[in-house]
PDB file of N, CA and C in Angstrom:
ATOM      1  N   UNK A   1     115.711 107.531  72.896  1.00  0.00           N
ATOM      2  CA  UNK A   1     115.640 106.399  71.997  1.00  0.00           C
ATOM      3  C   UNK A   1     115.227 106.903  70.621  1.00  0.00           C
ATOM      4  N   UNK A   2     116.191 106.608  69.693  1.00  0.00           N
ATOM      5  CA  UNK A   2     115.551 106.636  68.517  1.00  0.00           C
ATOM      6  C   UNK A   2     115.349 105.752  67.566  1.00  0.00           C
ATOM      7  N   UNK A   3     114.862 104.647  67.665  1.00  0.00           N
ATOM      8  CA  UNK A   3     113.906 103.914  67.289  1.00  0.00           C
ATOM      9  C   UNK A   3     112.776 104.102  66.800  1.00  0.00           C
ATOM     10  N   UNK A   4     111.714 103.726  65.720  1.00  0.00           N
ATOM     11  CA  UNK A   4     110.725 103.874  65.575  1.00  0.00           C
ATOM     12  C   UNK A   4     110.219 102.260  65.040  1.00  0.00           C
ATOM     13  N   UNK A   5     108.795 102.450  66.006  1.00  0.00           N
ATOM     14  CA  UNK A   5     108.426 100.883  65.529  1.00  0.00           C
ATOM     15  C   UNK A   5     107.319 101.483  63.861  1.00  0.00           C
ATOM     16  N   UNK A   6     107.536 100.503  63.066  1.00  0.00           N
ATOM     17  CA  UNK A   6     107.001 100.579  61.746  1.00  0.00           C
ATOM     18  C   UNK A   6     105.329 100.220  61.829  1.00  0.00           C
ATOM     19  N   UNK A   7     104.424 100.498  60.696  1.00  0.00           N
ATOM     20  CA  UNK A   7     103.358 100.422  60.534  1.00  0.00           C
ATOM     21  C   UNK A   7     102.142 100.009  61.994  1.00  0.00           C
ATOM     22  N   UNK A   8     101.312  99.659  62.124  1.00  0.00           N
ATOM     23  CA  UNK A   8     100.835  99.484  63.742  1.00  0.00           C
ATOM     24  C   UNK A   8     101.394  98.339  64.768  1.00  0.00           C
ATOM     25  N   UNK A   9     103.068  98.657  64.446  1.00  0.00           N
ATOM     26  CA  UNK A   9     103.779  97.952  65.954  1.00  0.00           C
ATOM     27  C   UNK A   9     103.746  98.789  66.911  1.00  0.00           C
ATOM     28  N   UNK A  10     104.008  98.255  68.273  1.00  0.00           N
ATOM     29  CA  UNK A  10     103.859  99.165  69.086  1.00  0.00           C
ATOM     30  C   UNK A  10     105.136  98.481  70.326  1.00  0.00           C
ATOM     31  N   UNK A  11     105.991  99.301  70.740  1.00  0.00           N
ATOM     32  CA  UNK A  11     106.618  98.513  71.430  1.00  0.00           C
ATOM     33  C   UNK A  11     106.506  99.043  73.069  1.00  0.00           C
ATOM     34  N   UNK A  12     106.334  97.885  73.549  1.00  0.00           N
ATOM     35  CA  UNK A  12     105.833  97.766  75.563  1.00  0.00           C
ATOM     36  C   UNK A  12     107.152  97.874  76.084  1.00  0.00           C
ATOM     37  N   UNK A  13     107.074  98.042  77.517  1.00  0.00           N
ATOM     38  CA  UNK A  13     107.870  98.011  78.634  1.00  0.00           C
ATOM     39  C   UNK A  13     106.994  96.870  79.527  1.00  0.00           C
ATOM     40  N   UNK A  14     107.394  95.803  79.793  1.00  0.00           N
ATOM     41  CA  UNK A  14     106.317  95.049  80.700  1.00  0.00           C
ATOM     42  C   UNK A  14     106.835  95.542  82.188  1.00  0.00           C
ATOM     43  N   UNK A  15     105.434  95.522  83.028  1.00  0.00           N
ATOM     44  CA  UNK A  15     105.346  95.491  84.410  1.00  0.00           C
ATOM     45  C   UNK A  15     106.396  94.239  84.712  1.00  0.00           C
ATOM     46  N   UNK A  16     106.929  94.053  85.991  1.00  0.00           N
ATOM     47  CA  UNK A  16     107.601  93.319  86.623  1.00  0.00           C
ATOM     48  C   UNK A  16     106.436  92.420  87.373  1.00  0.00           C
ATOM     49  N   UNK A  17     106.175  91.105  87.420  1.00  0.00           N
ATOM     50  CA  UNK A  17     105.184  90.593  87.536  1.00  0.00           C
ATOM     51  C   UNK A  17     105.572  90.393  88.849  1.00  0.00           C
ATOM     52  N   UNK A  18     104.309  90.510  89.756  1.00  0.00           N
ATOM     53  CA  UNK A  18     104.222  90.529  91.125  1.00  0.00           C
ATOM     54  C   UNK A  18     103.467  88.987  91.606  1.00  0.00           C
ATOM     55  N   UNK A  19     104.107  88.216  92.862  1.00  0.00           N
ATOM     56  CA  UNK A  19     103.070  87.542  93.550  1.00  0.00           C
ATOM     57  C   UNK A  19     102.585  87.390  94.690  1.00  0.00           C
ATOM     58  N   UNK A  20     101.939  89.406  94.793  1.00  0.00           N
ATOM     59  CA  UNK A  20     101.392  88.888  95.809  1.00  0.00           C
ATOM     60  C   UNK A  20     100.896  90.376  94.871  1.00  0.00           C
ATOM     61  N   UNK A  21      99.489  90.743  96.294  1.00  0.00           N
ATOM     62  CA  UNK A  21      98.699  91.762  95.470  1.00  0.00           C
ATOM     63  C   UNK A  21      99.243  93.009  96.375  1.00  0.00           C
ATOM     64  N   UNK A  22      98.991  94.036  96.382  1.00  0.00           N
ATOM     65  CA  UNK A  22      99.085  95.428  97.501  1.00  0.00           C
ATOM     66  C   UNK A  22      98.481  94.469  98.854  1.00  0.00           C
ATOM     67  N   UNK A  23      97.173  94.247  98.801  1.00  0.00           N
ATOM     68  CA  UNK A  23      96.915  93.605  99.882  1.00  0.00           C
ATOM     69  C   UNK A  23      97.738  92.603 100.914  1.00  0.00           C
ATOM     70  N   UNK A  24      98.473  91.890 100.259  1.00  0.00           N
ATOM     71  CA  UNK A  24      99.021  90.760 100.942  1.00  0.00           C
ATOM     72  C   UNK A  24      98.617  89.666 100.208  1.00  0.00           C
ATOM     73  N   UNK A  25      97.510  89.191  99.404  1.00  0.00           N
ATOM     74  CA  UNK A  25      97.206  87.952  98.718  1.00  0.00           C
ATOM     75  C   UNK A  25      97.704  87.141  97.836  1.00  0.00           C
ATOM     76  N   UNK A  26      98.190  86.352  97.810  1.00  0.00           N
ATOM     77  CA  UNK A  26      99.228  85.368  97.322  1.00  0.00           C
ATOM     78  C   UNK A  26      98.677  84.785  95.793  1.00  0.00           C
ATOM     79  N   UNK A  27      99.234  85.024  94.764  1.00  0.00           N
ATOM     80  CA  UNK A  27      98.633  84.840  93.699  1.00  0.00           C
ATOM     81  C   UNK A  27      99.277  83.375  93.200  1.00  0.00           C
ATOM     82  N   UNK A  28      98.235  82.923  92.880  1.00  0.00           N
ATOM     83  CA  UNK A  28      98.735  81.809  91.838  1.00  0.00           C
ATOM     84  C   UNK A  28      99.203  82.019  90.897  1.00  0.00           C
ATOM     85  N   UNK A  29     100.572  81.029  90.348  1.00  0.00           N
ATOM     86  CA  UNK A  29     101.145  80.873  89.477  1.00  0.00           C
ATOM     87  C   UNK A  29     100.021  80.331  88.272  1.00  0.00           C
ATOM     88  N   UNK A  30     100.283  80.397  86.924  1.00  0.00           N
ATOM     89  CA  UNK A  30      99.182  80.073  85.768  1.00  0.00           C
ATOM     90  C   UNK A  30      97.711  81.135  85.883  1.00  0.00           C
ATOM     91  N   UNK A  31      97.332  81.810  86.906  1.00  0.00           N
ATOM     92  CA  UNK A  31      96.391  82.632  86.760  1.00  0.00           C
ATOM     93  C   UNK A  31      96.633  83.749  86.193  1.00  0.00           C
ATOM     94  N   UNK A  32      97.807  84.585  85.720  1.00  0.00           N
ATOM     95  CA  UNK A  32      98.124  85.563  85.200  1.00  0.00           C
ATOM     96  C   UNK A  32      97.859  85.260  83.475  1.00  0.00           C
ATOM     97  N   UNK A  33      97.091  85.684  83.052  1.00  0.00           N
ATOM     98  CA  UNK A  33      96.801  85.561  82.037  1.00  0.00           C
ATOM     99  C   UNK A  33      96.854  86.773  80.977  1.00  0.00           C
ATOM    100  N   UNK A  34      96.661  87.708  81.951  1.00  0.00           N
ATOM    101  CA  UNK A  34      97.101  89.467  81.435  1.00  0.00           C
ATOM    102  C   UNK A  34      98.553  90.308  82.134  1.00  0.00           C
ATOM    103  N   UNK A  35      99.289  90.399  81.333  1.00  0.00           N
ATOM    104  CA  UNK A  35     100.067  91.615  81.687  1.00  0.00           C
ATOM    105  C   UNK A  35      99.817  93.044  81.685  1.00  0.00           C
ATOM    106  N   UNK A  36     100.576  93.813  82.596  1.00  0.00           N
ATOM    107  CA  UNK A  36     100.501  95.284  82.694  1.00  0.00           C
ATOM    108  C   UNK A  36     101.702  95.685  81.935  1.00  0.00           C
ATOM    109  N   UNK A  37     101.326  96.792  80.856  1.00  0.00           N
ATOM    110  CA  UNK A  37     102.883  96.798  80.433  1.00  0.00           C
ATOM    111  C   UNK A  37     102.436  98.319  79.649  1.00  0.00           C
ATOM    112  N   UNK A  38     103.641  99.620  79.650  1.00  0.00           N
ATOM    113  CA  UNK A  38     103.559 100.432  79.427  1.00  0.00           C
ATOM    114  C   UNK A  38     104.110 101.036  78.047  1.00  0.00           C
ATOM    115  N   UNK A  39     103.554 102.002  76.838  1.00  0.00           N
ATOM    116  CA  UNK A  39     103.449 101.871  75.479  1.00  0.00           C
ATOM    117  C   UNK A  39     105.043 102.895  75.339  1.00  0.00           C
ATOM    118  N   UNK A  40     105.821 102.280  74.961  1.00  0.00           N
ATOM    119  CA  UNK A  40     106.858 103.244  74.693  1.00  0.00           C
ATOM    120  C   UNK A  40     107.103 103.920  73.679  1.00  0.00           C
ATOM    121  N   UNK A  41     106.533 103.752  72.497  1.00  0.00           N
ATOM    122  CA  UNK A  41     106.972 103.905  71.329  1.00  0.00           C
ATOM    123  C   UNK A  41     105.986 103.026  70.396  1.00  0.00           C
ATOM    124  N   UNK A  42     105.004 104.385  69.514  1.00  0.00           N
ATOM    125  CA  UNK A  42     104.168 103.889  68.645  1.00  0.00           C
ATOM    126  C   UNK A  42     104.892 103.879  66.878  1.00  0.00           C
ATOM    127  N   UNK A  43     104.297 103.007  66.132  1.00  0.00           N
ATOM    128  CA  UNK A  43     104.134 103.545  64.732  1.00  0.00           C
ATOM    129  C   UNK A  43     103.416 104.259  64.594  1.00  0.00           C
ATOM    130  N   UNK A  44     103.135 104.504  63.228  1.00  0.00           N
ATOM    131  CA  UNK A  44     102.584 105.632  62.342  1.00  0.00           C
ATOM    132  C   UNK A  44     101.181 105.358  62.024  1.00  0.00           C
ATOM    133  N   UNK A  45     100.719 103.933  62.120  1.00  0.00           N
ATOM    134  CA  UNK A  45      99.356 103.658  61.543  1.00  0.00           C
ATOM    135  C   UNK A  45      99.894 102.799  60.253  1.00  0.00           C
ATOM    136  N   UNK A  46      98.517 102.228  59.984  1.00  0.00           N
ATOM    137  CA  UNK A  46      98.757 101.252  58.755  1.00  0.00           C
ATOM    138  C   UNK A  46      97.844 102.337  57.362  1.00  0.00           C
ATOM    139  N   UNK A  47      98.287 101.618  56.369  1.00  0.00           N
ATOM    140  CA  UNK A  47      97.730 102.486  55.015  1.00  0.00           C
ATOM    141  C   UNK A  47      96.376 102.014  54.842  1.00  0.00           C
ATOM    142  N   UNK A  48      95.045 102.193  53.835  1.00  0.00           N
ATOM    143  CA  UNK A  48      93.922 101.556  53.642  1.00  0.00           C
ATOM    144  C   UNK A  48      94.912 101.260  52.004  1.00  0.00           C
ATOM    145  N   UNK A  49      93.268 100.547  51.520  1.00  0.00           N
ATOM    146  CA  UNK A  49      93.409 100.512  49.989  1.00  0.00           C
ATOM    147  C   UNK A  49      93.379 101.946  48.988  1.00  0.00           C
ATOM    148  N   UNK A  50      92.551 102.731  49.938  1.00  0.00           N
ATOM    149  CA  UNK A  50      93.150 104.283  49.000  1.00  0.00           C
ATOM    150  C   UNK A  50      94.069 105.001  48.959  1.00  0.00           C
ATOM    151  N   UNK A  51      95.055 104.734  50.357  1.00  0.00           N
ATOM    152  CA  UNK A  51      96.060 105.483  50.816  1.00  0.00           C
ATOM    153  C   UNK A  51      95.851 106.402  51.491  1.00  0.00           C
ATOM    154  N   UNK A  52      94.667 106.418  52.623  1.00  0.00           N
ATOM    155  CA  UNK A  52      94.832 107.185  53.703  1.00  0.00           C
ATOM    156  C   UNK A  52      95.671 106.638  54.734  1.00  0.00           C
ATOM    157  N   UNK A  53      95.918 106.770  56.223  1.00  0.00           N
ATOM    158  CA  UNK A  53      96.660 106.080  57.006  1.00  0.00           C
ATOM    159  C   UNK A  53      95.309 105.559  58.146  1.00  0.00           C
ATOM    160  N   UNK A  54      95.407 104.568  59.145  1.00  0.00           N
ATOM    161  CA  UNK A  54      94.530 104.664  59.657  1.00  0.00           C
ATOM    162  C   UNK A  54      95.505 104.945  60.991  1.00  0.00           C
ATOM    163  N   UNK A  55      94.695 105.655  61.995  1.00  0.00           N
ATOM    164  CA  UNK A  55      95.535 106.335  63.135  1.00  0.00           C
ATOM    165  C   UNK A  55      95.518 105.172  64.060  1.00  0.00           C
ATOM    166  N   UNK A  56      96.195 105.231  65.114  1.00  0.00           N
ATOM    167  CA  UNK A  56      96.700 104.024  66.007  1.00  0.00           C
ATOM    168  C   UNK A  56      95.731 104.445  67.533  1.00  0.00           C
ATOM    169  N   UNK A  57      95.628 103.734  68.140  1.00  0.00           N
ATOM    170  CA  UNK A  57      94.206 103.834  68.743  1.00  0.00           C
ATOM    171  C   UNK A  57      95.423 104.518  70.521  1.00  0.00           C
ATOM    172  N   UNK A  58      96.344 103.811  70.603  1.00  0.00           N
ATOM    173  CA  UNK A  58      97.390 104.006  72.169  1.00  0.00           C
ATOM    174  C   UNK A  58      98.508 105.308  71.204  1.00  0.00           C
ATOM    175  N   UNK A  59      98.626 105.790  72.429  1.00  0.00           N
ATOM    176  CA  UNK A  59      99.886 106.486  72.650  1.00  0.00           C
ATOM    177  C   UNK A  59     100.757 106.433  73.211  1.00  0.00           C
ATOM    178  N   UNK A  60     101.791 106.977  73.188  1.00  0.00           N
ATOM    179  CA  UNK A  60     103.170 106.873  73.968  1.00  0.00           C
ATOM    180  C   UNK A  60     103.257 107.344  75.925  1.00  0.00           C
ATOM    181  N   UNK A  61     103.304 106.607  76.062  1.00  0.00           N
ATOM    182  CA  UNK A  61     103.147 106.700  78.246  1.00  0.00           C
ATOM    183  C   UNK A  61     101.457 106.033  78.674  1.00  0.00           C
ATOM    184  N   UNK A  62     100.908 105.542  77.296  1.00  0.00           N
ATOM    185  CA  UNK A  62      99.738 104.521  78.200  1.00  0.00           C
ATOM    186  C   UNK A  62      99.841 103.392  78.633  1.00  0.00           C
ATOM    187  N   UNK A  63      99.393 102.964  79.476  1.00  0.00           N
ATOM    188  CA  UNK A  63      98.930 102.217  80.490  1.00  0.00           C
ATOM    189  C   UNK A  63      98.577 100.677  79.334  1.00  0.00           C
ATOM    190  N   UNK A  64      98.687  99.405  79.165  1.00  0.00           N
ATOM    191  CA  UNK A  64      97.807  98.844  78.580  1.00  0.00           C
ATOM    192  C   UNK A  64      98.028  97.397  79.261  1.00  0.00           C
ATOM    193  N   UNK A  65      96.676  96.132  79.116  1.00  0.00           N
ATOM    194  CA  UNK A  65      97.203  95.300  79.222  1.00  0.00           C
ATOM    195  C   UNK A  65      97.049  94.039  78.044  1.00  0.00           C
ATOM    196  N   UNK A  66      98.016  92.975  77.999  1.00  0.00           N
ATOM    197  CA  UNK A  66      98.073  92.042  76.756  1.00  0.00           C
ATOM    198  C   UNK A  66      98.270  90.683  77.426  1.00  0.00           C
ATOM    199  N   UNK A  67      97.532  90.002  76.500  1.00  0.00           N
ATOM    200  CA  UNK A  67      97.288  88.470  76.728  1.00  0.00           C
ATOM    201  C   UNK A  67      98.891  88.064  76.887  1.00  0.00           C
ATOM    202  N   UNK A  68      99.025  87.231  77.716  1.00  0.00           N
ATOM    203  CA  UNK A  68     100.679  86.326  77.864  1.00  0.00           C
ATOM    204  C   UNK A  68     100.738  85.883  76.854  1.00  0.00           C
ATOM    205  N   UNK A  69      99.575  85.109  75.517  1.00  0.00           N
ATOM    206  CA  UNK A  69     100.023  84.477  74.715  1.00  0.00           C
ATOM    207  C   UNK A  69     100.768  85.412  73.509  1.00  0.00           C
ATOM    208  N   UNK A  70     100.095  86.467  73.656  1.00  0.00           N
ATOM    209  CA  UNK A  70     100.721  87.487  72.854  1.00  0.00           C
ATOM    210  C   UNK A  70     102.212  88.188  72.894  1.00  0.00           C
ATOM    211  N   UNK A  71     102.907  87.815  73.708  1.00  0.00           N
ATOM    212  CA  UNK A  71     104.239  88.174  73.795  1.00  0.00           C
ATOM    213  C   UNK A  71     104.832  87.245  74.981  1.00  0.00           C
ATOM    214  N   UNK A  72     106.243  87.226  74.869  1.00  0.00           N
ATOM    215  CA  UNK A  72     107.483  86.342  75.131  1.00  0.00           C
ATOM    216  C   UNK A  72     108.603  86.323  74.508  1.00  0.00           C
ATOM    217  N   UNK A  73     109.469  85.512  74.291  1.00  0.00           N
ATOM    218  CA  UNK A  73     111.051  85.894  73.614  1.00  0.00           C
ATOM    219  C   UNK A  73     110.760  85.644  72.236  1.00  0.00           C
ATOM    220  N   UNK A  74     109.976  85.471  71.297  1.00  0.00           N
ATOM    221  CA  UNK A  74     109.684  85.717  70.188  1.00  0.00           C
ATOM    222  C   UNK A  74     109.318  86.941  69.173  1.00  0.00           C
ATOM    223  N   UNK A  75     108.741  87.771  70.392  1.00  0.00           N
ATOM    224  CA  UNK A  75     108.706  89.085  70.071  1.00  0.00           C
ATOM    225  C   UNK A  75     109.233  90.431  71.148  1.00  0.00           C
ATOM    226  N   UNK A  76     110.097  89.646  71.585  1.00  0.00           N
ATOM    227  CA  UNK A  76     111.507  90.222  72.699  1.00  0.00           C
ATOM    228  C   UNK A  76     112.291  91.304  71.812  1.00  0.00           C
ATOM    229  N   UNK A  77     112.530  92.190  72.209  1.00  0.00           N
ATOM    230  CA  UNK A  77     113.873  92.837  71.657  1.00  0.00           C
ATOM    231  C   UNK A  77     114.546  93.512  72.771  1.00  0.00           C
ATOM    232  N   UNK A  78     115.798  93.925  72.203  1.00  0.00           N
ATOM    233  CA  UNK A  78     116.655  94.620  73.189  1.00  0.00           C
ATOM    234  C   UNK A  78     117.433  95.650  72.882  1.00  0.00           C
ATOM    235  N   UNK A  79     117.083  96.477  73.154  1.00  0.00           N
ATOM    236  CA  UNK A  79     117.491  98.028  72.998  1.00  0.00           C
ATOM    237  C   UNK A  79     118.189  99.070  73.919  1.00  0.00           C
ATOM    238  N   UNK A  80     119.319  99.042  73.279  1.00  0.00           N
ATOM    239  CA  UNK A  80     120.417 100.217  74.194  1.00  0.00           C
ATOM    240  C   UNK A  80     120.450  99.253  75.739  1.00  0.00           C
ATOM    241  N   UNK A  81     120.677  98.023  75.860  1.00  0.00           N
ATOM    242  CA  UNK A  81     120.132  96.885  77.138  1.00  0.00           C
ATOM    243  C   UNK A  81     118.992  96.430  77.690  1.00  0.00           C
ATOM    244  N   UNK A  82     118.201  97.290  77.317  1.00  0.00           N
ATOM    245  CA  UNK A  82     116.370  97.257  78.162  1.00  0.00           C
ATOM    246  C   UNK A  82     116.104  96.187  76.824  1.00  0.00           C
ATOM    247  N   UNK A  83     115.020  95.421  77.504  1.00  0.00           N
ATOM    248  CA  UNK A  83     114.500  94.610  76.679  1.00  0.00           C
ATOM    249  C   UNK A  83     113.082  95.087  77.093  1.00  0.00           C
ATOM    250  N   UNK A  84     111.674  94.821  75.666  1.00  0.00           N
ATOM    251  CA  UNK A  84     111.039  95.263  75.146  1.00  0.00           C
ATOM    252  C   UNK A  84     110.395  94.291  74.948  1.00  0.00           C
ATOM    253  N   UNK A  85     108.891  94.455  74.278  1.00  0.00           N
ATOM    254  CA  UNK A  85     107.956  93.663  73.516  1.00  0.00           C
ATOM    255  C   UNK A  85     107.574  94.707  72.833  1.00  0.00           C
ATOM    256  N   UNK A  86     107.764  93.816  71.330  1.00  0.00           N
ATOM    257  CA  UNK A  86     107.177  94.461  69.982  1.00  0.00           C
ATOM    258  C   UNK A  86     105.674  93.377  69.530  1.00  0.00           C
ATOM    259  N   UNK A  87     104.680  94.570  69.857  1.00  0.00           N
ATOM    260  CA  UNK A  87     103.521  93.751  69.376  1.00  0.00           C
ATOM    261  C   UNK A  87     102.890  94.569  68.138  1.00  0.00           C
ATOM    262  N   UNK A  88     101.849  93.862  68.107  1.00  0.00           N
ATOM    263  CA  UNK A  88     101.027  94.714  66.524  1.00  0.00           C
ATOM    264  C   UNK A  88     100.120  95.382  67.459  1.00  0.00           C
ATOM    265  N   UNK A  89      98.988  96.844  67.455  1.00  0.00           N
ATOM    266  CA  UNK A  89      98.179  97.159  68.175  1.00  0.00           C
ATOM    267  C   UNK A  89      97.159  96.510  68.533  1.00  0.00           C
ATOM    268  N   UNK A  90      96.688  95.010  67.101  1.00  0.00           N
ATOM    269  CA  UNK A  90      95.505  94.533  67.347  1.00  0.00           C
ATOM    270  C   UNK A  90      95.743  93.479  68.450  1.00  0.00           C
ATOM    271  N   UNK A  91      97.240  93.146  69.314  1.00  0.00           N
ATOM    272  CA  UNK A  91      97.298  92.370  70.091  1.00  0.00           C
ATOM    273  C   UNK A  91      97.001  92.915  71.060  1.00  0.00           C
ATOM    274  N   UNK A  92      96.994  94.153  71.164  1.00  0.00           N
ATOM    275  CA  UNK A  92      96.416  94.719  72.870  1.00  0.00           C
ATOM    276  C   UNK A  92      95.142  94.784  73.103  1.00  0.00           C
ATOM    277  N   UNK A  93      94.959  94.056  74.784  1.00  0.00           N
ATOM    278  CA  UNK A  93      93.625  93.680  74.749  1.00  0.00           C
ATOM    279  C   UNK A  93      93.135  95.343  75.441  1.00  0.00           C
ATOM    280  N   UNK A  94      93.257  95.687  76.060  1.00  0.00           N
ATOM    281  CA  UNK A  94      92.881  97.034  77.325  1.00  0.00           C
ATOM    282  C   UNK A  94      93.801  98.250  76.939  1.00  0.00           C
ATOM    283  N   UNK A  95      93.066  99.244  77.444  1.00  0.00           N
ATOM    284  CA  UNK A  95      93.630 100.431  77.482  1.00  0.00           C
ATOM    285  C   UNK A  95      93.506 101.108  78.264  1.00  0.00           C
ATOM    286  N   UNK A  96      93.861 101.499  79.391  1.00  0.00           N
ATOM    287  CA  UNK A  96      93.923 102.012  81.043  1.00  0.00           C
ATOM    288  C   UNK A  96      93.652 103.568  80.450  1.00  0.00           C
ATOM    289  N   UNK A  97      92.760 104.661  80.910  1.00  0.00           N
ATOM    290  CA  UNK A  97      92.263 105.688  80.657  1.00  0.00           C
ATOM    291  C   UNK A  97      92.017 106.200  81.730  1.00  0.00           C
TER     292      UNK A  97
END
């Protein structure tokens, strides 16, 4: 892919949302409030007022998760067929380490 997302976008791969757990436990619908979704492709960082850059906190193959309200077909894209979420970094809540 050569794509690059601009200033601190960051574009996801979302998990395929599951309902049930490894265990067997049957999840409610409306309780998912966090997605699992994996960082494909960072920007560069945003500029300050002096013109340093500030560095981007995720990298490319982490783990993260983001509020549902924070992405959906509004910030959908679709690339080479795969579809994507383009968020800003300050929308990601977690960072799996």
């Amino acid at each position: 892919m050569n794509w690059l997302p601009t200033g601190d976008q960051v574009l996801l791969k979302l998990h395929e949302k599951t309902d049930k757990t490894t265990s067997g436990i049957i999840i409610m619908t409306g309780t998912d409030d966090y997605r699992y979704a994996d960082v494909v492709k960072i920007g560069p960082g945003l500029f300050t007022a002096t013109g340093t850059r500030i560095p981007m906190t995720v990298a490319e193959g982490d783990e993260v998760m983001i509020h549902s309200n924070q992405i959906g077909d509004h910030k959908e894209v679709s690339i080479a067929g795969e579809k994507y979420q383009l968020v800003r970094e300050s929308e990601i809540a977690l960072i799996k380490q």
